[in-house]
C-alpha atoms as a PDB file:
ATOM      1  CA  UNK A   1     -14.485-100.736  38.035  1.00  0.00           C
ATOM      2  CA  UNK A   2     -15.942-103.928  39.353  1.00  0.00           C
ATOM      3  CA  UNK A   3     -14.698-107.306  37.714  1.00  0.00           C
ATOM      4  CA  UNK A   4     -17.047-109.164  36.057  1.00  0.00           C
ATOM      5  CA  UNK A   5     -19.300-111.867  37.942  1.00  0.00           C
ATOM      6  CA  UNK A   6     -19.401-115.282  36.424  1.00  0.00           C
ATOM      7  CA  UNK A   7     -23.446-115.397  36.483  1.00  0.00           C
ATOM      8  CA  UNK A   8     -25.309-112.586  35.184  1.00  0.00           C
ATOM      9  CA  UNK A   9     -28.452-111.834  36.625  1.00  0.00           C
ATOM     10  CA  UNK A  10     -30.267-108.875  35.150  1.00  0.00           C
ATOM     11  CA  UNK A  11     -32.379-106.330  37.216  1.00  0.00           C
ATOM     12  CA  UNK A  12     -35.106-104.525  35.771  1.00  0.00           C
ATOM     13  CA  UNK A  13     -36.043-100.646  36.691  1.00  0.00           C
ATOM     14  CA  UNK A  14     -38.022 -97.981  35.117  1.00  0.00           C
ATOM     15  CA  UNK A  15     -37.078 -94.256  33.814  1.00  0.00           C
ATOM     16  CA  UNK A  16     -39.524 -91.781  32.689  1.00  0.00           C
ATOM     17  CA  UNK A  17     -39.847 -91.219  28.910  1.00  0.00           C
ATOM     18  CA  UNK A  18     -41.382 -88.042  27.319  1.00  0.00           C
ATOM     19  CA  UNK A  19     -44.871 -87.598  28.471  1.00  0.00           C
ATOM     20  CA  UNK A  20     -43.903 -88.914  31.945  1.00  0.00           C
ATOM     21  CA  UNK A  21     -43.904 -92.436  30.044  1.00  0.00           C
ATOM     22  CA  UNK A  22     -42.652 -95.530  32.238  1.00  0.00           C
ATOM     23  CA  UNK A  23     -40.189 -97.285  30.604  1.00  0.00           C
ATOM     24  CA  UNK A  24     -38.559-100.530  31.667  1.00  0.00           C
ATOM     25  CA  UNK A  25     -35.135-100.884  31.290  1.00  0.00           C
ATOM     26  CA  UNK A  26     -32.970-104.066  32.250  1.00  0.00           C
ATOM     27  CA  UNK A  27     -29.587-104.289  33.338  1.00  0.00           C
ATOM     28  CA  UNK A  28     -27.414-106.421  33.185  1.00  0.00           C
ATOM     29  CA  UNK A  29     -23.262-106.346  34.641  1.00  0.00           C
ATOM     30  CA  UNK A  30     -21.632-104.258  37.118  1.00  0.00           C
ATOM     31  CA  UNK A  31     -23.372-100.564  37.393  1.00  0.00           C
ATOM     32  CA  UNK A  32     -19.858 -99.105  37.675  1.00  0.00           C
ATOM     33  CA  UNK A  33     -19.265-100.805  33.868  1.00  0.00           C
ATOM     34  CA  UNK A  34     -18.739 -98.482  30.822  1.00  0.00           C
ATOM     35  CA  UNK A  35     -22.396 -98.405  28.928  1.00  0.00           C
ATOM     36  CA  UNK A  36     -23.876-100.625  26.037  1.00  0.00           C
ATOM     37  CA  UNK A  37     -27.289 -99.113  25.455  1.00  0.00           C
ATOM     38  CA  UNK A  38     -29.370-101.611  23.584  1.00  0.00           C
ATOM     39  CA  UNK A  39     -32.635-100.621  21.239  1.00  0.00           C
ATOM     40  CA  UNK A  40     -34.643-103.393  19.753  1.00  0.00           C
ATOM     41  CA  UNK A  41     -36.308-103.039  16.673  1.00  0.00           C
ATOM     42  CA  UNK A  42     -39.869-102.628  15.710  1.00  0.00           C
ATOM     43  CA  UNK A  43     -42.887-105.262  17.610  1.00  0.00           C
ATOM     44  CA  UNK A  44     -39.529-106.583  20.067  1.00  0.00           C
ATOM     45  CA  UNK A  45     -39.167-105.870  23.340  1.00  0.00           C
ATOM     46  CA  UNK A  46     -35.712-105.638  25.499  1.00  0.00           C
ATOM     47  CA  UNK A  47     -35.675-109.564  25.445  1.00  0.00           C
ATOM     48  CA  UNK A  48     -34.271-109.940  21.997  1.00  0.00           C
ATOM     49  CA  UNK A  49     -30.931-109.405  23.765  1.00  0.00           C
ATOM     50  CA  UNK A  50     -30.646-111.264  27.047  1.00  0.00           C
ATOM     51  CA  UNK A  51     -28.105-113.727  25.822  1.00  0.00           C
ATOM     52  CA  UNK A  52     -25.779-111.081  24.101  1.00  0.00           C
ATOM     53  CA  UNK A  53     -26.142-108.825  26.927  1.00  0.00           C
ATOM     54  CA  UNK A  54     -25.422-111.202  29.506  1.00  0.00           C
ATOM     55  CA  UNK A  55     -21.631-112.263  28.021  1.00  0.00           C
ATOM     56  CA  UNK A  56     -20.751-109.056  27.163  1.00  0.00           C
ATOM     57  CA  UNK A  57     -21.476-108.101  31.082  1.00  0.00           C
ATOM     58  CA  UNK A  58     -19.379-111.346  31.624  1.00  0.00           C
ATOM     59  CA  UNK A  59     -16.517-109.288  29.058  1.00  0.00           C
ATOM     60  CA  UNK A  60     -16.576-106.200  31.577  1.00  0.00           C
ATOM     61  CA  UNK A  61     -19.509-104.020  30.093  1.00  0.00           C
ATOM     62  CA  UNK A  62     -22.878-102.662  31.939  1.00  0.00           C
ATOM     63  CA  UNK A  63     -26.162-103.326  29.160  1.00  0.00           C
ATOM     64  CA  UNK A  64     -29.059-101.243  29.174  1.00  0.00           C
ATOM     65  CA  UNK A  65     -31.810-102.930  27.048  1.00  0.00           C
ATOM     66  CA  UNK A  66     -34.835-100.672  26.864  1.00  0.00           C
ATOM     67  CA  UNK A  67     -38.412-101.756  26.084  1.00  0.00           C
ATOM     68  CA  UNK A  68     -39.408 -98.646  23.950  1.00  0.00           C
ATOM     69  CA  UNK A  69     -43.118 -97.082  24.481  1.00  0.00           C
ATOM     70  CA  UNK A  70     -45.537 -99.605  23.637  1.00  0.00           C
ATOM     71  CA  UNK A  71     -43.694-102.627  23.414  1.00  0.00           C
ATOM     72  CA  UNK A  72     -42.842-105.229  26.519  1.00  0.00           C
ATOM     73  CA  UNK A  73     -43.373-103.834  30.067  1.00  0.00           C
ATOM     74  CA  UNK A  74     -43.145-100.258  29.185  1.00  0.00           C
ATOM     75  CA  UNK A  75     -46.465 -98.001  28.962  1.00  0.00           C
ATOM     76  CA  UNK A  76     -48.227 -97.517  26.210  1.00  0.00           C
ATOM     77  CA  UNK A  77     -48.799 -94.163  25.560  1.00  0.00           C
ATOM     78  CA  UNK A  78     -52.671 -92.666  26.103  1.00  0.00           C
ATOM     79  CA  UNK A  79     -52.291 -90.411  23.265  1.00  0.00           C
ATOM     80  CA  UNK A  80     -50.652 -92.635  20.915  1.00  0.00           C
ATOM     81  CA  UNK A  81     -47.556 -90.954  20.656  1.00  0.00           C
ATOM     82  CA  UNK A  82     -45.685 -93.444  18.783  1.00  0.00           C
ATOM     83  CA  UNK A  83     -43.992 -91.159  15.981  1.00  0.00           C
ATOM     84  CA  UNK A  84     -40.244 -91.868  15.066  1.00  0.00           C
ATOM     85  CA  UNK A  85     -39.099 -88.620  17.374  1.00  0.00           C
ATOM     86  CA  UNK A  86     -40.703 -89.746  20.658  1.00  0.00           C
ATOM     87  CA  UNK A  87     -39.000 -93.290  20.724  1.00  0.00           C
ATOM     88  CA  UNK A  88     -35.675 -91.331  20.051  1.00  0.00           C
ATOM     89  CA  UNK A  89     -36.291 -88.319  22.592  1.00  0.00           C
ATOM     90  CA  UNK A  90     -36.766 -91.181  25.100  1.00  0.00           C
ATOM     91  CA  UNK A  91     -33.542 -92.924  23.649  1.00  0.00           C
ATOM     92  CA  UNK A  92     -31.431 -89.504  23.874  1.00  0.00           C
ATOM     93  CA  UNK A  93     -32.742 -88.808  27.343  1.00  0.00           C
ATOM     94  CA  UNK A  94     -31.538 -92.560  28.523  1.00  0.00           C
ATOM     95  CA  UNK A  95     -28.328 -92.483  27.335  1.00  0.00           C
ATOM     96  CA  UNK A  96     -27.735 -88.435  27.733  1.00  0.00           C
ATOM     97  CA  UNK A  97     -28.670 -89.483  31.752  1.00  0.00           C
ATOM     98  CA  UNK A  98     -25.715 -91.778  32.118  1.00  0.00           C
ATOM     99  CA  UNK A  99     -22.308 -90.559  33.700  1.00  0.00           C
ATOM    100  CA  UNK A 100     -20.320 -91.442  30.221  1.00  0.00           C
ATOM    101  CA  UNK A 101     -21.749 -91.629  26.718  1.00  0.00           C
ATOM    102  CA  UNK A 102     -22.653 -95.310  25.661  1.00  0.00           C
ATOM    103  CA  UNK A 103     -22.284 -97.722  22.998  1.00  0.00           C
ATOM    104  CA  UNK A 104     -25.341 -97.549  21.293  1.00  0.00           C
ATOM    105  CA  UNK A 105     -26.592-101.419  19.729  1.00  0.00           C
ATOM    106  CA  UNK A 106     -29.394-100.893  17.688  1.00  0.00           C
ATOM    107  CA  UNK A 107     -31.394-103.422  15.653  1.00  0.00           C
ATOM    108  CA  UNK A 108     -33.858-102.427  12.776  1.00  0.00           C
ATOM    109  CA  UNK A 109     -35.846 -99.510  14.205  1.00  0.00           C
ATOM    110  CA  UNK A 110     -33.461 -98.950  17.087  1.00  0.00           C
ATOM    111  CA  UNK A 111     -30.720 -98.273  15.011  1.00  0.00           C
ATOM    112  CA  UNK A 112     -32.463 -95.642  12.842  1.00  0.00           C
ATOM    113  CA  UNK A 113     -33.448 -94.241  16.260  1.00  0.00           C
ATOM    114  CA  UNK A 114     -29.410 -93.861  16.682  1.00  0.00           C
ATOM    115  CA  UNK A 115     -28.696 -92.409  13.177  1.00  0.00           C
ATOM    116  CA  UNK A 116     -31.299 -89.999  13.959  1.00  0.00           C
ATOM    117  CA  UNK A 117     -30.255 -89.053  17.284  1.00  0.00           C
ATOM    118  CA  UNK A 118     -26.705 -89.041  16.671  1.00  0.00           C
ATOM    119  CA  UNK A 119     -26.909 -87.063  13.033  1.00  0.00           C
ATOM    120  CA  UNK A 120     -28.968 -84.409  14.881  1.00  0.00           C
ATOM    121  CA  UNK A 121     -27.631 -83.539  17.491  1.00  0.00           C
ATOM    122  CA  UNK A 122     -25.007 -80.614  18.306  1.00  0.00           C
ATOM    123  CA  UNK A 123     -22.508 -83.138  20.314  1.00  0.00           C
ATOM    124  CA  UNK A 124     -22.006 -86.562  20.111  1.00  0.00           C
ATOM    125  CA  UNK A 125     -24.631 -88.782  21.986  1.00  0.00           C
ATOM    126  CA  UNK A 126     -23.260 -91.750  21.697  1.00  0.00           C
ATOM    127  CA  UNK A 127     -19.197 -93.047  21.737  1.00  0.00           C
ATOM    128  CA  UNK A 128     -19.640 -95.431  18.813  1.00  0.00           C
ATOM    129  CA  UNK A 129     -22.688 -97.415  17.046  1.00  0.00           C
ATOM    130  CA  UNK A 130     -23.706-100.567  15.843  1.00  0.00           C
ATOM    131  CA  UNK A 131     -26.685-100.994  13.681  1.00  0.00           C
ATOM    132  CA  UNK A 132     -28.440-104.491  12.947  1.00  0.00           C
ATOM    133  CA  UNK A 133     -29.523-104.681   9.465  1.00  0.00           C
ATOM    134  CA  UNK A 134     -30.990-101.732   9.111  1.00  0.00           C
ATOM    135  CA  UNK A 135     -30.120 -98.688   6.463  1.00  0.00           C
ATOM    136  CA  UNK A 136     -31.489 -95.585   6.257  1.00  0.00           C
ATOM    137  CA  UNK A 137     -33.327 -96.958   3.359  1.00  0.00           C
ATOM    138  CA  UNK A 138     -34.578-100.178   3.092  1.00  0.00           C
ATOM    139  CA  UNK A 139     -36.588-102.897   0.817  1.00  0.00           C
ATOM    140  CA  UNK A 140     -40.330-102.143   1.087  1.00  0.00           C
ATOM    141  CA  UNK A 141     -41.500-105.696   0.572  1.00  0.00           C
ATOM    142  CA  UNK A 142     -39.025-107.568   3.077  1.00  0.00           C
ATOM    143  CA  UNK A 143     -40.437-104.681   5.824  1.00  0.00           C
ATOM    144  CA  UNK A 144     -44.494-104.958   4.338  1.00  0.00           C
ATOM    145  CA  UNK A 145     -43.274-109.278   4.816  1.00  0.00           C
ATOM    146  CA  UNK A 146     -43.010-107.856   8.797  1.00  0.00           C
ATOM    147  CA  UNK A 147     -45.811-105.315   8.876  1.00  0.00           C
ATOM    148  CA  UNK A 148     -47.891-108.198   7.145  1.00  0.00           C
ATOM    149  CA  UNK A 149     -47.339-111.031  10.087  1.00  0.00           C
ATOM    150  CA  UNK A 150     -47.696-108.120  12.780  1.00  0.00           C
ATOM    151  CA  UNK A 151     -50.829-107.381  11.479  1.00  0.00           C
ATOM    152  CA  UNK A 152     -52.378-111.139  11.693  1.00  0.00           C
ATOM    153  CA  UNK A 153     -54.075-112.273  14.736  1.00  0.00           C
ATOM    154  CA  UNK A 154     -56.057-109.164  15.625  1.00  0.00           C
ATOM    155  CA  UNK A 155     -58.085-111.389  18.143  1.00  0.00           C
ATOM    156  CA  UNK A 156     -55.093-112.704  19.317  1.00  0.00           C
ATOM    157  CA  UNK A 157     -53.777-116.518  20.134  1.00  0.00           C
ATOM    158  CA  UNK A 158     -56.269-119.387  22.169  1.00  0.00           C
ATOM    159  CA  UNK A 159     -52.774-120.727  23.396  1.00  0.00           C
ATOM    160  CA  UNK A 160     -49.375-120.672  23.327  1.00  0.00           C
ATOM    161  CA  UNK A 161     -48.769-123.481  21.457  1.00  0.00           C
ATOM    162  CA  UNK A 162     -50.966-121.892  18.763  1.00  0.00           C
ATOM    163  CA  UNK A 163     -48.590-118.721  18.845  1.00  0.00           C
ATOM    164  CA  UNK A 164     -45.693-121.220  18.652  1.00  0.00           C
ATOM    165  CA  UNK A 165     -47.497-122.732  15.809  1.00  0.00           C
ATOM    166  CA  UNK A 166     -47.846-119.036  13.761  1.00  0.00           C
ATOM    167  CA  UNK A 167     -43.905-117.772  14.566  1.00  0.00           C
ATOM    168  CA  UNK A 168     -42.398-121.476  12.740  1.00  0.00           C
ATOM    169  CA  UNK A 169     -44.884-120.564   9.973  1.00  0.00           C
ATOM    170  CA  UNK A 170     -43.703-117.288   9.933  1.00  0.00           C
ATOM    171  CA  UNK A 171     -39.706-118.413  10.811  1.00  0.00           C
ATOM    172  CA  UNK A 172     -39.380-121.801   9.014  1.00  0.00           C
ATOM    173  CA  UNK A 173     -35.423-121.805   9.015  1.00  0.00           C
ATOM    174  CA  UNK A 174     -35.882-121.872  12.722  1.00  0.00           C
ATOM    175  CA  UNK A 175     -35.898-124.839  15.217  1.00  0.00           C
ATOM    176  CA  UNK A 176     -39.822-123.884  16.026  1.00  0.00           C
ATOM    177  CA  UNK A 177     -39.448-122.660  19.314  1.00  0.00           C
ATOM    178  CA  UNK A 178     -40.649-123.770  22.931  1.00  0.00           C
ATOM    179  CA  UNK A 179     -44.181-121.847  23.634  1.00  0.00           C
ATOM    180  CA  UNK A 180     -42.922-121.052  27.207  1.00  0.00           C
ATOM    181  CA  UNK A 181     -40.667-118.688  25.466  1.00  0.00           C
ATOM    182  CA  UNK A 182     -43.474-117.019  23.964  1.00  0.00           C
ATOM    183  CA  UNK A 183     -44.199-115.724  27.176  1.00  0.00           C
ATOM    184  CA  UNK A 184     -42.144-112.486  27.572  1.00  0.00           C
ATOM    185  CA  UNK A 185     -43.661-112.014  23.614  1.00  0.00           C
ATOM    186  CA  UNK A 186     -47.672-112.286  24.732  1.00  0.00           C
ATOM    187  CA  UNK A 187     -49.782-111.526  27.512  1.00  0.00           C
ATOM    188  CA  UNK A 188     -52.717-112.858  28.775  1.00  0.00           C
ATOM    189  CA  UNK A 189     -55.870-110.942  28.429  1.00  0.00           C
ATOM    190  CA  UNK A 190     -59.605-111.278  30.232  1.00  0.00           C
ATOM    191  CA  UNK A 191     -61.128-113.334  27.435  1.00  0.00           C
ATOM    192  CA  UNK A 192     -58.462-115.834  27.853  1.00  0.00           C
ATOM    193  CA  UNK A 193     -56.122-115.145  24.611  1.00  0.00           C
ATOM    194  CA  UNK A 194     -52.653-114.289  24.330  1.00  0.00           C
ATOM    195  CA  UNK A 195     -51.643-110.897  21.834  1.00  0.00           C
ATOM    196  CA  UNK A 196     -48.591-109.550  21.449  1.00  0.00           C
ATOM    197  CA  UNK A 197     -47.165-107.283  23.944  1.00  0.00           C
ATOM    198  CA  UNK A 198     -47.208-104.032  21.632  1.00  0.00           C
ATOM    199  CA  UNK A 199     -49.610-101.637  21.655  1.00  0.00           C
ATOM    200  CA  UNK A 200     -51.738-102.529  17.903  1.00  0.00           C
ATOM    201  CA  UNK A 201     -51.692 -98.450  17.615  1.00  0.00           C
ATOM    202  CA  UNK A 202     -48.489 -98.821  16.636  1.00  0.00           C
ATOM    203  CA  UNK A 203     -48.642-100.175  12.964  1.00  0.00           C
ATOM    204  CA  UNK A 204     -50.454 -97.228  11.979  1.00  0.00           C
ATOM    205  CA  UNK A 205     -48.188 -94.482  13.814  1.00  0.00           C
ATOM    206  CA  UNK A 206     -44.984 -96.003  13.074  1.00  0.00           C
ATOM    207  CA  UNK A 207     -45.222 -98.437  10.198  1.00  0.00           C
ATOM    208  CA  UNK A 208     -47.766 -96.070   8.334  1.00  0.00           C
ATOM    209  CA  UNK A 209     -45.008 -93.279   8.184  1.00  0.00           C
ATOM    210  CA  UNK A 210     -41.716 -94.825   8.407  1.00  0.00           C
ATOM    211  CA  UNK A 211     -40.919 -93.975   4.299  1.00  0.00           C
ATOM    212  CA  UNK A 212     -41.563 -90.711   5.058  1.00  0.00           C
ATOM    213  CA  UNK A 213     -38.528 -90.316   6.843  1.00  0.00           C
ATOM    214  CA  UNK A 214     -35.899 -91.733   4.760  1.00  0.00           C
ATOM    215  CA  UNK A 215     -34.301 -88.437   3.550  1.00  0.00           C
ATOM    216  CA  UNK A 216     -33.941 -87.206   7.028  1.00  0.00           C
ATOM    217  CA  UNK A 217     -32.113 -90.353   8.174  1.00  0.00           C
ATOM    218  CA  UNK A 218     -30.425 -90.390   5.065  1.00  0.00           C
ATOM    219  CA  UNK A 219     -29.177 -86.428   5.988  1.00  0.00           C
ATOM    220  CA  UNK A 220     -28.748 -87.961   9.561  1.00  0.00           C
ATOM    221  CA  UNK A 221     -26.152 -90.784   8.189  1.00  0.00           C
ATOM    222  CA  UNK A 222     -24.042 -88.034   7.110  1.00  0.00           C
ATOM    223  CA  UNK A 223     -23.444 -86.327   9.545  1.00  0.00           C
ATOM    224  CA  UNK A 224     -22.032 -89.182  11.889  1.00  0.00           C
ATOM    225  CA  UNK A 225     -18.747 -88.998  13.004  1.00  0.00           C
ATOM    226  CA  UNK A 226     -18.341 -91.415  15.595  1.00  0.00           C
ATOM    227  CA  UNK A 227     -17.268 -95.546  14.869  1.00  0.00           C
ATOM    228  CA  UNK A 228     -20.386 -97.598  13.345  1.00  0.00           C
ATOM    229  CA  UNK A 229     -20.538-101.013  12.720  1.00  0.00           C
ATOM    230  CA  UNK A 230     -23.431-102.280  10.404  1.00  0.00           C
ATOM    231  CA  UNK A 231     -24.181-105.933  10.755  1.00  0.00           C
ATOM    232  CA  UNK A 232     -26.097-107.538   8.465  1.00  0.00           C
ATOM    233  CA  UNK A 233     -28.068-111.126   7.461  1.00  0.00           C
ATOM    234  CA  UNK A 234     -26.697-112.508   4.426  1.00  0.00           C
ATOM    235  CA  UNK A 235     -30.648-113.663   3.737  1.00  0.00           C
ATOM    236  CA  UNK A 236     -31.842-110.840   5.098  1.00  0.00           C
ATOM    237  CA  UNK A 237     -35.187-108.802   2.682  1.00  0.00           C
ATOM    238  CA  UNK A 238     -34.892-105.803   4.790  1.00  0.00           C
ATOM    239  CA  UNK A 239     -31.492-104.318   3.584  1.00  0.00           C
ATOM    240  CA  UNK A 240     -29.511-105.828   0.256  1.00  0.00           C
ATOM    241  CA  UNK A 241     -26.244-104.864  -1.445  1.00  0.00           C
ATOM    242  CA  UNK A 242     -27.570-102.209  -2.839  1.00  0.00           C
ATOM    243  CA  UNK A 243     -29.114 -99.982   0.473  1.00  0.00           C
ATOM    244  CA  UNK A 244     -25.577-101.458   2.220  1.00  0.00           C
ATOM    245  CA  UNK A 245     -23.462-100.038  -0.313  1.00  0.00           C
ATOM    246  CA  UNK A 246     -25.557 -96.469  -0.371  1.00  0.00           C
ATOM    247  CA  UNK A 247     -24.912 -96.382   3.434  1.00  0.00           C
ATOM    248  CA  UNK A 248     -21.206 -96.905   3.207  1.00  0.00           C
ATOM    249  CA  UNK A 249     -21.948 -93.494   0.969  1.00  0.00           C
ATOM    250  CA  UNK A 250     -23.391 -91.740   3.209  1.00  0.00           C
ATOM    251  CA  UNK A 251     -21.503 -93.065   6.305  1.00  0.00           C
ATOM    252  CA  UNK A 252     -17.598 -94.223   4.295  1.00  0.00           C
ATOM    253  CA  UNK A 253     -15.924 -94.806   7.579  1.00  0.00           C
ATOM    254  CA  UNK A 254     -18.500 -97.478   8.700  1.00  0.00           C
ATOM    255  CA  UNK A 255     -17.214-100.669   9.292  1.00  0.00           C
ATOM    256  CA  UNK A 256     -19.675-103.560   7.464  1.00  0.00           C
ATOM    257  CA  UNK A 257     -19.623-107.397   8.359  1.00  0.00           C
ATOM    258  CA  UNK A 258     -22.382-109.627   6.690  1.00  0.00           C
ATOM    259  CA  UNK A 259     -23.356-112.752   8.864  1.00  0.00           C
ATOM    260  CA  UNK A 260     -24.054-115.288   5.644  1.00  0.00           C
ATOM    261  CA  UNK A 261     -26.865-117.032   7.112  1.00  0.00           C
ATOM    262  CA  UNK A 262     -29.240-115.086   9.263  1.00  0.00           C
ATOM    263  CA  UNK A 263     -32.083-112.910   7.795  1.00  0.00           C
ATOM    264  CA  UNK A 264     -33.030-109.580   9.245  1.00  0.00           C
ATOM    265  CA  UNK A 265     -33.617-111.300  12.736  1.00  0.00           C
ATOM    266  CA  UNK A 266     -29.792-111.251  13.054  1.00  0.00           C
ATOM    267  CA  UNK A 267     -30.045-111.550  16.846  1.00  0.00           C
ATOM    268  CA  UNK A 268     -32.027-114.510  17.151  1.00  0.00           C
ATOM    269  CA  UNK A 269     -30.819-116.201  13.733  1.00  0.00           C
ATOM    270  CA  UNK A 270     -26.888-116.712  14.808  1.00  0.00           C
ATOM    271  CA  UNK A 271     -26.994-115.201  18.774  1.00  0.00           C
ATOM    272  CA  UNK A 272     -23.323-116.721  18.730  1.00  0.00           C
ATOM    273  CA  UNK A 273     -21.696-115.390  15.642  1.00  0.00           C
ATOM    274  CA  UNK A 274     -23.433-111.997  16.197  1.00  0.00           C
ATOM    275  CA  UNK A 275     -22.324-111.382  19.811  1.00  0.00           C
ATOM    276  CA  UNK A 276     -18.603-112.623  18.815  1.00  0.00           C
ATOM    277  CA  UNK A 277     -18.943-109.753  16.331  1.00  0.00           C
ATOM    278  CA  UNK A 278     -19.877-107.214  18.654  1.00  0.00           C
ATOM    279  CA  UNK A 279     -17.457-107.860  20.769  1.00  0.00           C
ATOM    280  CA  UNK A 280     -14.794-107.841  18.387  1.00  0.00           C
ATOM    281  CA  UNK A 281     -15.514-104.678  17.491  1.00  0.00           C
ATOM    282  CA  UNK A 282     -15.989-103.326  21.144  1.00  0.00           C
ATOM    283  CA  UNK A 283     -12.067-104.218  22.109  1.00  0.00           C
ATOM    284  CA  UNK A 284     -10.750-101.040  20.199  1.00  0.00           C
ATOM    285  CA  UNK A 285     -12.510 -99.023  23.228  1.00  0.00           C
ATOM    286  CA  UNK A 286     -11.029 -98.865  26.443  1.00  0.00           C
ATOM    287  CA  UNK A 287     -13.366-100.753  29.520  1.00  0.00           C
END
């Protein structure tokens, strides 16, 4: 195995998803690494997780973070095939194409993308999990909060400094963040206003019939064998003591660690506490 470098820079390639779908993936540490596969949640693209990705290359591991169909640089698919299964068939067919089964990171959607992969399938897919506040159920009103912002700003942003603007609204614990980087969040149309780099189609595919499948992830959870680790925001509105302690349940050999003060946007709340979490917890495996 290579050692790792002391500056990461990440490469970005593309892999076919179902429907002959190009997907971009980005990758960051020495090819020859053992595999963290890395799914963003809902609206984010593979961005969410440059600065976790990049010191755990530094630690001796090889990140894949994936921008799923219709989010980032990946293609949005012409027949709006954005249901629950396609995102994980193109998931499973990543991380089933690597030479050894990887560490699947998952935050909010891409974690239930794990528990349904993983829970459904004949042999393991994946050598261990971590899930980002996310349960196989959660609390409708701190996910309609998310749904609610997506959903503003149909006609998009005249700037960046008015996106800026809408995300401290939206994030007021935050330091309100530099509009430059907005940029790998919006894209520029013809008309001369910035949207978000999802395909809109996707609030009523996904959002529209994610409750629907909460007993099948819930069926899912049980059948998980490998190690999980469920992080979650102390603040978070998404998941609460009560959809934590039904997923230690469903899942009893899970290992839980709250981070006190982030909200669902773990990642981005405490990057720092977060990754030192992860890693912890990735120094039982071998690398």
């Amino acid at each position: 195995m290579s050692s790792p470098r002391s500056a990461i820079v990440p490469q970005v390639q593309s892999h076919r998803g179902r429907g002959d779908l190009s997907l971009a993936i980005e990758h960051y540490g020495p090819a020859d690494a053992p595999p963290l596969l890395f799914a963003h949640g809902f609206g984010q693209n593979r961005h969410a997780w440059r600065g976790t990705a990049s010191q755990l290359a530094l630690e001796g591991w090889h990140g894949l973070a994936i921008d799923g169909r219709g989010h980032g640089d990946s293609q949005w698919a012409p027949d709006g095939a954005y249901q629950l299964e396609h995102f994980a068939e193109d998931l499973s067919a990543i991380a089933r194409s690597l030479p050894e089964k990887p560490i699947l990171i998952g935050a909010s959607m891409g974690g239930l993308l794990g528990l349904l992969i993983e829970g459904e399938s004949v042999a393991s897919v994946f050598r261990a999990m971590v899930l980002v506040d996310v349960t196989p159920r959660w609390e409708t009103a701190g996910v309609g909060k998310i749904l609610s912002f997506m959903a503003q700003h149909p006609e998009g942003f005249d700037s960046l400094e008015h996106a800026a603007d809408e995300v401290a609204r939206y994030l007021p614990h935050r330091e309100r963040k530099d509009p430059e980087r907005l940029r790998s969040q919006l894209r520029p149309h013809a008309d001369g206003r910035w949207r978000w780099h999802w395909d809109p189609r996707l609030l009523e595919r996904v959002a529209a019939q994610a409750e629907s499948y909460i007993p099948r992830l819930q069926a899912a959870a049980t059948k998980v064998e490998i190690p999980v680790l469920l992080l979650s925001g102390g603040r978070s509105d998404v998941v609460s003591e009560h959809t934590i302690r039904e997923f230690m349940q469903l899942v009893p050999h899970a290992e839980h660690v709250c981070i006190d003060d982030a909200t669902h946007m773990v990642v981005g709340d405490r990057n720092d506490v977060f990754t030192r979490e992860i890693s912890r917890f990735l120094q039982r495996f071998d690398h």
